[in-house]
Protein backbone atom coordinates (compact mmCIF):
# COMPACT_ATOMS: atom_id res chain seq x y z
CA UNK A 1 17.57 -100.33 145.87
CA UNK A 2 18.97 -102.57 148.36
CA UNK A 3 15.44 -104.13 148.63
CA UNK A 4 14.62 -104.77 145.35
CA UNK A 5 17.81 -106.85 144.92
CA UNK A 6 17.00 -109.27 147.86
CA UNK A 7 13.84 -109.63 146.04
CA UNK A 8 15.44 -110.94 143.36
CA UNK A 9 18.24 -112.92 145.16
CA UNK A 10 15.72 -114.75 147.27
CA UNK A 11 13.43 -115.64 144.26
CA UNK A 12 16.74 -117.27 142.66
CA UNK A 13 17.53 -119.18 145.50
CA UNK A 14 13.83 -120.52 145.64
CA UNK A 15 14.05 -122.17 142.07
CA UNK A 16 16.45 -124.60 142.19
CA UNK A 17 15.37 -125.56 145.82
CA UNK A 18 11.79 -126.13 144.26
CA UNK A 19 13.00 -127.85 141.12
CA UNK A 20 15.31 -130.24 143.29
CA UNK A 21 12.49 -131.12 145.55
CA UNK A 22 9.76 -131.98 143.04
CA UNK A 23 11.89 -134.39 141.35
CA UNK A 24 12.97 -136.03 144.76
CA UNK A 25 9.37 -136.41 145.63
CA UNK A 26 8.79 -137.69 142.29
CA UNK A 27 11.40 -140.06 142.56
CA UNK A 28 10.51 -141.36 145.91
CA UNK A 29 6.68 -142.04 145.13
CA UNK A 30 7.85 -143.70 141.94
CA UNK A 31 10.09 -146.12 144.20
CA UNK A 32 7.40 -146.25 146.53
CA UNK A 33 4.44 -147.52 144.19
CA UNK A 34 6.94 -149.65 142.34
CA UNK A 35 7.80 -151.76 145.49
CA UNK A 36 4.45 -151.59 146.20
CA UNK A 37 2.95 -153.02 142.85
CA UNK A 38 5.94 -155.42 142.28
CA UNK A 39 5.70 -156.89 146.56
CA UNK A 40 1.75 -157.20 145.26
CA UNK A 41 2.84 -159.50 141.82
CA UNK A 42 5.40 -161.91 143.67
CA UNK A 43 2.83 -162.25 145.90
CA UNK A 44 0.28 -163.30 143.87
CA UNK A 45 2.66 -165.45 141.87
CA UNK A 46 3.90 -167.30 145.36
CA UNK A 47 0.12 -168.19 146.14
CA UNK A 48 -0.96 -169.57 142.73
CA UNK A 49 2.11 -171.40 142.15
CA UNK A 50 2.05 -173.01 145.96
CA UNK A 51 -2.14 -173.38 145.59
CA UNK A 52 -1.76 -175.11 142.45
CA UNK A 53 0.92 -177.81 144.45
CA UNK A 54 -0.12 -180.72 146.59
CA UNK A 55 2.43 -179.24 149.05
CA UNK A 56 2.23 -179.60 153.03
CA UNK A 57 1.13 -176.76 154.98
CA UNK A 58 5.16 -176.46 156.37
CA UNK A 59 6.56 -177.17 152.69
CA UNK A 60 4.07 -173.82 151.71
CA UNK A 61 5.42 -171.89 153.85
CA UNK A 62 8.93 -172.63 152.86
CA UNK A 63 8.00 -172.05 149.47
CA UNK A 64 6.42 -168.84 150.48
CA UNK A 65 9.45 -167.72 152.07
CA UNK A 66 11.84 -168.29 149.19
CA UNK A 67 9.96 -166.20 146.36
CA UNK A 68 12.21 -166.49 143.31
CA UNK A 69 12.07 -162.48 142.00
CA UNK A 70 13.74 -160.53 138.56
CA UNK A 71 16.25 -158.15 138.49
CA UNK A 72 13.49 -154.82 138.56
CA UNK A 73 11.87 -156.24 141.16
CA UNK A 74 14.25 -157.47 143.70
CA UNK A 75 15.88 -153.67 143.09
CA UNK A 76 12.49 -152.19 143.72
CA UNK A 77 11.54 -154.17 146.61
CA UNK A 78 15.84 -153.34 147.42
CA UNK A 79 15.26 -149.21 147.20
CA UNK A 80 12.03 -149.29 149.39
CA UNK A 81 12.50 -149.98 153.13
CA UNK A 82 8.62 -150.47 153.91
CA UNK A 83 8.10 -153.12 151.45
């Protein structure tokens, strides 16, 4: 008898453990991809807007280093430490 119900007590426990952790890994690749697609777009928008200047090669990198960013993006690039 006794096993049967730390069968069941154990299999309880397990759930919500599970549950919680798929939607924390969901959440975290979600971040991660975000930051990873928006750090790709400013990017891309930095270089075309600097190519399409007759800037100096010290102005560029200025420019480069002050990428103007939205509200989803800044808090994307904000939530992932490795972008």
């Amino acid at each position: 008898m006794t096993l049967a119900t730390r069968r069941i007590s154990l299999r309880l426990q397990r759930g919500p453990f599970m549950l919680l952790s798929s939607v924390l890994l969901a959440l975290v690749l979600t971040i991660y991809f975000g930051a990873w697609a928006v750090s790709e777009n400013v990017d891309a928008r930095s270089l075309r807007a600097i190519e399409d200047s007759n800037l100096t090669p010290d102005a560029q990198a200025t420019a480069l280093a002050n990428d103007e960013t939205t509200g989803v993006e800044s808090s994307f690039l904000f939530l992932c430490p490795f972008h």
